[in-house]
Structure formats: structure tokens, C-alpha cells
Protein backbone atom coordinates (compact mmCIF):
# COMPACT_ATOMS: atom_id res chain seq x y z
CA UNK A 1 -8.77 6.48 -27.29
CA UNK A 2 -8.18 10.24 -25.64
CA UNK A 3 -10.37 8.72 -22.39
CA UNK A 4 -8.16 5.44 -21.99
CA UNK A 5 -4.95 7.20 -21.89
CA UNK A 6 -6.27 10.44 -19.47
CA UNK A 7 -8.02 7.75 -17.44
CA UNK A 8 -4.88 5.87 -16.91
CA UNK A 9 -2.65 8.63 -16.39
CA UNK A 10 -4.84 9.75 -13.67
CA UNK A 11 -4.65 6.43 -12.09
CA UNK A 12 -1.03 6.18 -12.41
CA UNK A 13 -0.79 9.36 -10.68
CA UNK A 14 -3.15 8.02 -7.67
CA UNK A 15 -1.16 7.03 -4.43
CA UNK A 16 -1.47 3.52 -3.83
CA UNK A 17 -2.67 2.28 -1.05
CA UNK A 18 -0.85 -0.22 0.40
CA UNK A 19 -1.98 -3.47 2.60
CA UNK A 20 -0.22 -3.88 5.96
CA UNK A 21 1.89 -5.98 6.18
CA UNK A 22 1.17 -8.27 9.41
CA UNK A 23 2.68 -11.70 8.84
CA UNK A 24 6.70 -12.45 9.63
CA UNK A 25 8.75 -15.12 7.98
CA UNK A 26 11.75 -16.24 9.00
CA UNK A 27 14.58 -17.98 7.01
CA UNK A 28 17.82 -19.12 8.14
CA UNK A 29 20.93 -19.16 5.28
CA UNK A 30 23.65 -20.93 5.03
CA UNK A 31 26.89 -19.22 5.00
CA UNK A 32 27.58 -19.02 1.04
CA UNK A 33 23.75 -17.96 0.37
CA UNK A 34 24.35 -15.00 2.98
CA UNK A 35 27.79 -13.81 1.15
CA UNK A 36 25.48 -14.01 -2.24
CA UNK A 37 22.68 -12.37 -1.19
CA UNK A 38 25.49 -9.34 0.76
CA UNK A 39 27.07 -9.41 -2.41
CA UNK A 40 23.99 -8.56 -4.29
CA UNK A 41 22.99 -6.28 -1.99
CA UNK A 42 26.46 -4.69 -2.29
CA UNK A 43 26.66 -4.59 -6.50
CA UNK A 44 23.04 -3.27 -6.67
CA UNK A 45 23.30 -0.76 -4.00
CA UNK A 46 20.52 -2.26 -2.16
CA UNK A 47 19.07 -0.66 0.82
CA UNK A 48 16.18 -2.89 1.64
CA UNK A 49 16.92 -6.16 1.51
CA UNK A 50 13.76 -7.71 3.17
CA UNK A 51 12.30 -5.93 0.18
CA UNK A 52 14.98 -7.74 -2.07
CA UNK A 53 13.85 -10.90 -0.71
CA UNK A 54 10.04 -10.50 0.06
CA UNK A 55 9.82 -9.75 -4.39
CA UNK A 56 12.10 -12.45 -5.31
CA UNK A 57 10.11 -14.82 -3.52
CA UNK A 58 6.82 -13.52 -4.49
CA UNK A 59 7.90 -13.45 -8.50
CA UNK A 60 8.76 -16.99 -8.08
CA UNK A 61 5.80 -18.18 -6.63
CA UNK A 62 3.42 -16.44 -9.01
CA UNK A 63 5.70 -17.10 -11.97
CA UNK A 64 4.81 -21.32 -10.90
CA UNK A 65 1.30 -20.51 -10.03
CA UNK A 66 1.02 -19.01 -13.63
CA UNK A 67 2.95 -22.12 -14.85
CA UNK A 68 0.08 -24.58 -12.85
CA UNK A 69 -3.01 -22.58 -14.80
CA UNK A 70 -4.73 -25.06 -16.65
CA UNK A 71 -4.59 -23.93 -20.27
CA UNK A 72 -7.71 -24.12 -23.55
CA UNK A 73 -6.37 -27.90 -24.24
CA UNK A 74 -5.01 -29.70 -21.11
């Protein structure tokens, strides 16, 4: 048990390495969704909103691709 957690810690501690980020996406709002998402941005502080945006989108799709996983009885 010892090994599992030292082994994990020692990965948590390892700097990520992170893929580059090539592809652009563009998305026009509509005047209301732009005051929401300023608004969020605004309450929460936010100081990276493509970030805001890029993980919003991503949960969302992989929350509908776990949804669309074929399951033991289907």
C-alpha cells in the first residue's frame, strides 16, 4: 500500500507536459450570452476566459460521449 501512495505522490509532483495547442475555433455570441459569460467572468474573477470556455465545452462533450458508451446490457 506504502508503494501506491509514494508512487503517486511522485507523479503528482511531476510537471505535466502539455500538448500544443494548434487548432482555433471561433464562435460568435449573441448579445445576452456575451453579458452572461462577462458576468461570469466578472463573479468568478476569471482571468482566462478562452480557458473558461475551451473546459466548459470539453466537459460537455465528454460528459455525452460517456453518456453514448454502450453499457453490460444494451
Amino acid at each position: 500500500m506504502k508503494d501506491k501512495t509514494k508512487q503517486s505522490s511522485q507523479s503528482l509532483n511531476r510537471p505535466r507536459q502539455r500538448e500544443a495547442r494548434t487548432h482555433r475555433v471561433c464562435i460568435m455570441l449573441n448579445d445576452s450570452e456575451m453579458r452572461a459569460l462577462n458576468r461570469y467572468c466578472d463573479k468568478y474573477n476569471v482571468q482566462n476566459r478562452s480557458r473558461v470556455v475551451r473546459e466548459t465545452l470539453m466537459r460537455s462533450v465528454l460528459k455525452q460521449f460517456e453518456k453514448d458508451t454502450p453499457t453490460l446490457f444494451d
